[in-house]
Protein backbone atom coordinates (compact mmCIF):
# COMPACT_ATOMS: atom_id res chain seq x y z
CA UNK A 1 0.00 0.00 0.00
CA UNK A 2 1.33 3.52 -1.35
CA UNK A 3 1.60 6.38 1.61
CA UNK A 4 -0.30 9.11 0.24
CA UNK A 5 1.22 11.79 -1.81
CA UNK A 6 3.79 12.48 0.30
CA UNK A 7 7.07 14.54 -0.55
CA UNK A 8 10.14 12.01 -2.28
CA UNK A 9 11.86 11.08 0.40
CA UNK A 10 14.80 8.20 0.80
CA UNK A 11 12.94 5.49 -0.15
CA UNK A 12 12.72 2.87 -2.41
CA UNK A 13 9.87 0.90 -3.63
CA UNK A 14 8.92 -3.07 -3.63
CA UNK A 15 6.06 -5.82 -4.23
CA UNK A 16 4.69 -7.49 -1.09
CA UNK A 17 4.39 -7.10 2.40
CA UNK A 18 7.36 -6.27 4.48
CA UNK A 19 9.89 -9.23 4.99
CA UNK A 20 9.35 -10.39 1.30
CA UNK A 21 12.72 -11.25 -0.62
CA UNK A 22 12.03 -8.14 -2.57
CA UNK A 23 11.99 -6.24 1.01
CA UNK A 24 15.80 -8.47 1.32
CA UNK A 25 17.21 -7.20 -1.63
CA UNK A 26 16.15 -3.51 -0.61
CA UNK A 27 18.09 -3.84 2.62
CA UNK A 28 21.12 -5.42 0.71
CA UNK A 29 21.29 -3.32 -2.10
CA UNK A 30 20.29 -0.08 -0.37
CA UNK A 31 20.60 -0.53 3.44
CA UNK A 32 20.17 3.55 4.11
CA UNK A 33 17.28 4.06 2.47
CA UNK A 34 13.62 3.47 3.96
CA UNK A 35 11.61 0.43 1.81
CA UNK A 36 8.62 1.02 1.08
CA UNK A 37 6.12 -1.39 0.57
CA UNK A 38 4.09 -1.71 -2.26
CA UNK A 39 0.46 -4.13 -3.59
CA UNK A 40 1.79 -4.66 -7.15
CA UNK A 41 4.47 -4.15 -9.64
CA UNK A 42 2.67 -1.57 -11.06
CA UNK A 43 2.02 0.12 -7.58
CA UNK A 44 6.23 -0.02 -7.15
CA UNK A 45 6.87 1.72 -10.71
CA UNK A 46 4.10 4.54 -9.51
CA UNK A 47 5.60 5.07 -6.25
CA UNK A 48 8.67 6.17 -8.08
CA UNK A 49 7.29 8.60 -10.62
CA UNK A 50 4.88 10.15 -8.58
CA UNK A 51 7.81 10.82 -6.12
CA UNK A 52 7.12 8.59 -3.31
CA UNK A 53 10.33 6.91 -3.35
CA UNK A 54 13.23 7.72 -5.50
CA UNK A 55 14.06 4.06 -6.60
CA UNK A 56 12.40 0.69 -7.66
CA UNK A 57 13.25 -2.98 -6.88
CA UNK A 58 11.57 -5.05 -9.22
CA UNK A 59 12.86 -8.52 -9.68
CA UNK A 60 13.32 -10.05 -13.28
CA UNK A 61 14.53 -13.63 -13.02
CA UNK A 62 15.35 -16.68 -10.55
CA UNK A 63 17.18 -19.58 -11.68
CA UNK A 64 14.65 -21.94 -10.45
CA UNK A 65 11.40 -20.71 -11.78
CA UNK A 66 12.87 -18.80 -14.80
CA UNK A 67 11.41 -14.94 -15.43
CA UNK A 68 9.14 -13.02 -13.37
CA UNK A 69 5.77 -12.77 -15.37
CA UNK A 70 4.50 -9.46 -16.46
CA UNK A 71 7.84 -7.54 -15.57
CA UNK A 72 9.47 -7.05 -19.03
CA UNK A 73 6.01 -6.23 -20.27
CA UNK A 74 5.85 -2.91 -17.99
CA UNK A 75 9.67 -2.12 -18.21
CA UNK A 76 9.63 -0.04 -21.29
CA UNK A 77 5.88 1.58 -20.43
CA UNK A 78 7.96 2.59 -16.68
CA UNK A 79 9.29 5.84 -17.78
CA UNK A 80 12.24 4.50 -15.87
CA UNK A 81 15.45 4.06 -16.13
CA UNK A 82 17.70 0.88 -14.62
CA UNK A 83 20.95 1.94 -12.63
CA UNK A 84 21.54 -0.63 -11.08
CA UNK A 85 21.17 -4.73 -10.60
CA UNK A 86 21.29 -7.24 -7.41
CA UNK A 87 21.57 -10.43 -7.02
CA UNK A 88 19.39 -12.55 -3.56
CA UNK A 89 20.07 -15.59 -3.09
CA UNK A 90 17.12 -17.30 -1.91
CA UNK A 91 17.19 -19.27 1.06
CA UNK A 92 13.93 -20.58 2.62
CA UNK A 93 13.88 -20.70 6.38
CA UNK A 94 11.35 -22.38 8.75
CA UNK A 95 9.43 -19.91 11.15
CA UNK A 96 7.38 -20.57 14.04
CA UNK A 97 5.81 -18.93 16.91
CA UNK A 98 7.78 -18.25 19.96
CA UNK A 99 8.06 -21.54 22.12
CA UNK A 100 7.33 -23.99 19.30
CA UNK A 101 9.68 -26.40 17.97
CA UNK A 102 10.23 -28.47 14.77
CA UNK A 103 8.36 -31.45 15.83
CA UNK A 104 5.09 -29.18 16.60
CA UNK A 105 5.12 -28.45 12.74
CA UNK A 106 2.14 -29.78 11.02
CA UNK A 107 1.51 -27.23 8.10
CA UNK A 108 3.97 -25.03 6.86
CA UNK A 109 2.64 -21.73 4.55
CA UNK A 110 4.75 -19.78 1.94
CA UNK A 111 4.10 -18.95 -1.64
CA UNK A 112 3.35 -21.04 -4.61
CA UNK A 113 6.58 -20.89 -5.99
CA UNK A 114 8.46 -21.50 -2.79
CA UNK A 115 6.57 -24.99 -1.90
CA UNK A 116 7.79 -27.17 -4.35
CA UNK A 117 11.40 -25.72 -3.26
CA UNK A 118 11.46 -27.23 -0.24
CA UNK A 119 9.55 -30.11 -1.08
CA UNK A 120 12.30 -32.53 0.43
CA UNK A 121 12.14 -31.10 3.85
CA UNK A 122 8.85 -30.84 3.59
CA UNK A 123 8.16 -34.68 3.03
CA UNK A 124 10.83 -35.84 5.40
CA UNK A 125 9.20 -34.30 8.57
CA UNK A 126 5.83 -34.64 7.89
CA UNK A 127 4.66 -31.14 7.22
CA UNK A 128 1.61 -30.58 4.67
CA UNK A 129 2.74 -27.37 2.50
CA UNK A 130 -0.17 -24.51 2.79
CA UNK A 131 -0.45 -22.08 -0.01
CA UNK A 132 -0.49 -18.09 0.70
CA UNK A 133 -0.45 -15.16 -1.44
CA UNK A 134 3.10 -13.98 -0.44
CA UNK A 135 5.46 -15.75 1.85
CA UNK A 136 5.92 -12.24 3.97
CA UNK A 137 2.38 -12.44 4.14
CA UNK A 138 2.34 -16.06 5.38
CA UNK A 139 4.61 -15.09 8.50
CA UNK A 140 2.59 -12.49 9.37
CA UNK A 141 -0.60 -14.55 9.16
CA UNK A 142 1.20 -17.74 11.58
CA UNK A 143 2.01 -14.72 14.08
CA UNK A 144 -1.60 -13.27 14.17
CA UNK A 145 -2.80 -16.89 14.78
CA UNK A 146 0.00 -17.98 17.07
CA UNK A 147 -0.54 -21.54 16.64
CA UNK A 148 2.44 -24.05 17.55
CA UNK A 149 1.64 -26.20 14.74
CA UNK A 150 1.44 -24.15 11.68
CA UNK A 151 5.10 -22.45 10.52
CA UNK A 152 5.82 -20.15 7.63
CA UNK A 153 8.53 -20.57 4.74
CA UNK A 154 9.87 -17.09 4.17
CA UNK A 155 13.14 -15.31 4.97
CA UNK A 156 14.65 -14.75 7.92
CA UNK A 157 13.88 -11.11 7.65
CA UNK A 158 10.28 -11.84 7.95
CA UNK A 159 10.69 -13.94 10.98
CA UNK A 160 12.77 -11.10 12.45
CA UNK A 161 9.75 -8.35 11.72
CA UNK A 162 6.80 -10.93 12.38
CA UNK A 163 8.82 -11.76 15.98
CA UNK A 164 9.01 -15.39 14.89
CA UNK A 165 11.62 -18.11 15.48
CA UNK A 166 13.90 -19.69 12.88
CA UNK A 167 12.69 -23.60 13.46
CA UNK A 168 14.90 -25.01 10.52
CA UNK A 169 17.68 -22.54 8.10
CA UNK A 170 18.00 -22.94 5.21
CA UNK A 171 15.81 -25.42 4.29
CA UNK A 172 15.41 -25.40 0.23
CA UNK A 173 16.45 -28.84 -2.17
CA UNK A 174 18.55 -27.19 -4.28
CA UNK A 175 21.53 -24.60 -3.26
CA UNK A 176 21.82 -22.33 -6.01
CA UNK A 177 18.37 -20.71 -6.18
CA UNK A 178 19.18 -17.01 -6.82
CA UNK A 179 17.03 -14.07 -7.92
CA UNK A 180 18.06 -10.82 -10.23
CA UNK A 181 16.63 -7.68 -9.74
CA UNK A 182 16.71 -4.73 -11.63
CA UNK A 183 16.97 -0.93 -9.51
CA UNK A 184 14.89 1.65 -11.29
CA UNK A 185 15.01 5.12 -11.33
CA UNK A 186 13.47 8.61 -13.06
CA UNK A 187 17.19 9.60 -13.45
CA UNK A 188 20.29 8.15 -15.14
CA UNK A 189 24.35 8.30 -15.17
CA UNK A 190 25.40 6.93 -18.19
CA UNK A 191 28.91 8.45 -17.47
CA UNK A 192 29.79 5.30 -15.24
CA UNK A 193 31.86 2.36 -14.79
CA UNK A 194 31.69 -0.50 -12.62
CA UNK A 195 34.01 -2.80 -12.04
CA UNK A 196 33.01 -6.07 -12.95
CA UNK A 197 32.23 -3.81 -16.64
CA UNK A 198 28.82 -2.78 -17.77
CA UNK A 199 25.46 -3.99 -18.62
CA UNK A 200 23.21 -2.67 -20.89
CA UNK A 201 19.56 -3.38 -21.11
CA UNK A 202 17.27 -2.70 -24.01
CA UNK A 203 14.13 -4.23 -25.77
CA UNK A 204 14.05 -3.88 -29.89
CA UNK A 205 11.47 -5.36 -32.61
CA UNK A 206 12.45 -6.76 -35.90
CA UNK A 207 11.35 -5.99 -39.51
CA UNK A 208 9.30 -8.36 -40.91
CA UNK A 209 11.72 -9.46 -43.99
CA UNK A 210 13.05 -13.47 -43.87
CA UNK A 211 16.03 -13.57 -41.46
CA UNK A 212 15.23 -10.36 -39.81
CA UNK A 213 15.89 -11.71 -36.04
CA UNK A 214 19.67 -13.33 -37.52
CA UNK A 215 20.80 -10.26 -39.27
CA UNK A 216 19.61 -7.81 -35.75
CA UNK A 217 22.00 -9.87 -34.13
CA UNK A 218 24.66 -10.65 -36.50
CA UNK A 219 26.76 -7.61 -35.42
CA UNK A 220 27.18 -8.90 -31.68
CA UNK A 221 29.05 -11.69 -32.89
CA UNK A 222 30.87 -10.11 -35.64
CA UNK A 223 32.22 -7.20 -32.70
CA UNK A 224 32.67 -9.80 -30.40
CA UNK A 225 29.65 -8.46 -27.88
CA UNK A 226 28.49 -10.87 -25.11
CA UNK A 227 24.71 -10.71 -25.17
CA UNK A 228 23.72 -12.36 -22.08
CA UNK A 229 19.81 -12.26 -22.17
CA UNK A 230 17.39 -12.58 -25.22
CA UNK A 231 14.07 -12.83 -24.46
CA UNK A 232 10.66 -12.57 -26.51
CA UNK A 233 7.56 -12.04 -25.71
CA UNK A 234 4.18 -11.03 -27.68
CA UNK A 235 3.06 -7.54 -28.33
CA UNK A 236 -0.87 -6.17 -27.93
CA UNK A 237 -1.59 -10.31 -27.75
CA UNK A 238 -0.60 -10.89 -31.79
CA UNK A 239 1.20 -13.72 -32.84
CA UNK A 240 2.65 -11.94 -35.42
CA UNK A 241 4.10 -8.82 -33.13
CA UNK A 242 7.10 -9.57 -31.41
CA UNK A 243 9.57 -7.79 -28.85
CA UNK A 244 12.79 -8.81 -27.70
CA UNK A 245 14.04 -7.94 -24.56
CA UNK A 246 17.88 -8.39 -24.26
CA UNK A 247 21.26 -7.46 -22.23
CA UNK A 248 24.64 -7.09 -23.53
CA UNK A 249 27.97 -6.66 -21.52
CA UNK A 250 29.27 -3.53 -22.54
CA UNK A 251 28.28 0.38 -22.80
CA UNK A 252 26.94 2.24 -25.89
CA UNK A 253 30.22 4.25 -25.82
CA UNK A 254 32.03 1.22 -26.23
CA UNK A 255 33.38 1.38 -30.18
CA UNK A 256 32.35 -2.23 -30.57
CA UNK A 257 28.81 -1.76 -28.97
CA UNK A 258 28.42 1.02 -30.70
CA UNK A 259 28.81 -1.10 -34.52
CA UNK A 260 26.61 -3.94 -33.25
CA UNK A 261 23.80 -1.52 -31.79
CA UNK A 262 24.30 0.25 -35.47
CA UNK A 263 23.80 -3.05 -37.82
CA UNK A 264 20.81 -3.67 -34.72
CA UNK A 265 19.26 -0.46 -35.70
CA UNK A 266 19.22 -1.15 -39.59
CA UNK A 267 17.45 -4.53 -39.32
CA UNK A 268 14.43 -3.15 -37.06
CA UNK A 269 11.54 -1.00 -36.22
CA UNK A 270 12.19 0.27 -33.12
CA UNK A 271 15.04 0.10 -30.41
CA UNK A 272 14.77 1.67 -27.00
CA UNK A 273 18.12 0.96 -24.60
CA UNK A 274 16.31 0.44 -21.04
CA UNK A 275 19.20 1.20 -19.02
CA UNK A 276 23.15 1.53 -18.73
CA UNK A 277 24.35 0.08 -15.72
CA UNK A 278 27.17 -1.77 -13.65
CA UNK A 279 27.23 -5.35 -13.51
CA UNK A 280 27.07 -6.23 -9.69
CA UNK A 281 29.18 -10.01 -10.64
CA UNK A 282 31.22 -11.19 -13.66
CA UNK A 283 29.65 -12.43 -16.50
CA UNK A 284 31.10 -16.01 -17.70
């Protein structure tokens, strides 16, 4: 939920309640600034250009479930700009209410998407997965009803703000499950450098002449361009409109970026660069 119309002040912007892994990455990414929660994606990218906070955390991908739907759809509509990415990793923790312990467990409530993560755990000590909206929202709910037997799979952030204990850490069947987000912002600083090199982010749509997509792309490889992300997606619900969202390591100033995004530009109808930012880990 937005605050009002209240003067920009430090904040920046997430979906879900607080504790959510969103809420994580804020505190990571920008510990000295006040997160502020927000009901939807949309809701976070409004909060920022109506001046409620100054930044966005939206997330984008996790290398379990794959991309986060509906994001790369509003990225281009935002008005903003990215500046920055993070990197969470995800770890799914156990919470219960003050004085209960593992063996009290009998139904554990997180998102969706979490359950199936923990699914192991899950099965080896008997505990039915619940599902919840949010998995913020699922520790609050278990400390409103303060039953021993029900627990909450969420971070350990939520169990700190929901006043709940860590029963089990760490809890999830595989232990590499990681999620990129993308910091927005009304402003931009195209002037620097990071040091792991730079990323930039930009969604384009082809011609429609035979070989269209091969020929766009043809000049990455030629000037030796490392394009890290392609993505498609439909446009306006045709089959026969498509965008393609993609990231490349480099900067626009670079000469060689600057070629490929030239032979890009010839081969289609529209090209808009998202954002120019520092990559926050080296790309392989």
């Amino acid at each position: 939920m937005l605050h009002g119309n209240d003067p920009m002040t430090h904040r920046i912007a997430f979906q879900g309640e607080p504790g959510a892994y969103s809420h994580e990455a804020c505190r990571n990414a920008r510990p000295d600034m006040e997160a502020l929660p927000c009901r939807t994606f949309e809701d976070v990218i409004e909060a920022v250009r109506r001046g409620e906070a100054e930044l966005a955390m939206l997330p984008v991908e996790n290398t379990t479930y794959g991309r986060v739907a509906d994001i790369h759809r509003l990225l281009p509509h935002s008005g903003l700009h990215i500046i920055d990415e993070a990197f969470v990793r995800v770890h799914i923790n156990l919470l219960g209410v003050p004085g209960a312990t593992l063996d009290d467990i009998r139904d554990a409530y997180s998102h969706l998407v979490l359950l199936p993560q923990c699914a192991g755990f899950l099965k080896q000590h008997g505990i039915t997965g619940r599902v919840s909206p949010d998995n913020a929202r699922a520790a609050r709910e278990v400390a409103e009803r303060g039953d021993k037997s029900h627990a909450a799979l969420a971070s350990e952030l939520a169990g700190e703000i929901y006043g709940l204990n860590v029963l089990a850490r760490h809890i999830e069947d595989t232990d590499n499950n990681t999620t990129r987000f993308l910091v927005m912002s009304r402003e931009t600083d195209d002037s620097r450098r990071g040091d792991f090199g730079m990323i930039t982010s930009f969604v384009f749509e082809v011609r429609s002449i035979p070989a269209a997509l091969y020929k766009a792309l043809g000049g990455f490889a030629t000037n030796g361009v490392n394009m890290t992300k392609l993505e498609s997606y439909m446009l306006d619900g045709s089959f026969s409109a498509t965008q393609f969202y993609a990231d490349i390591v480099g900067h626009p100033e670079d000469a060689n970026v600057r070629l490929a995004m030239d032979e890009l530009n010839h081969f289609t109808t529209n090209v808009e660069i998202l954002g120019v930012y520092p990559a926050a880990q080296p790309r392989g």
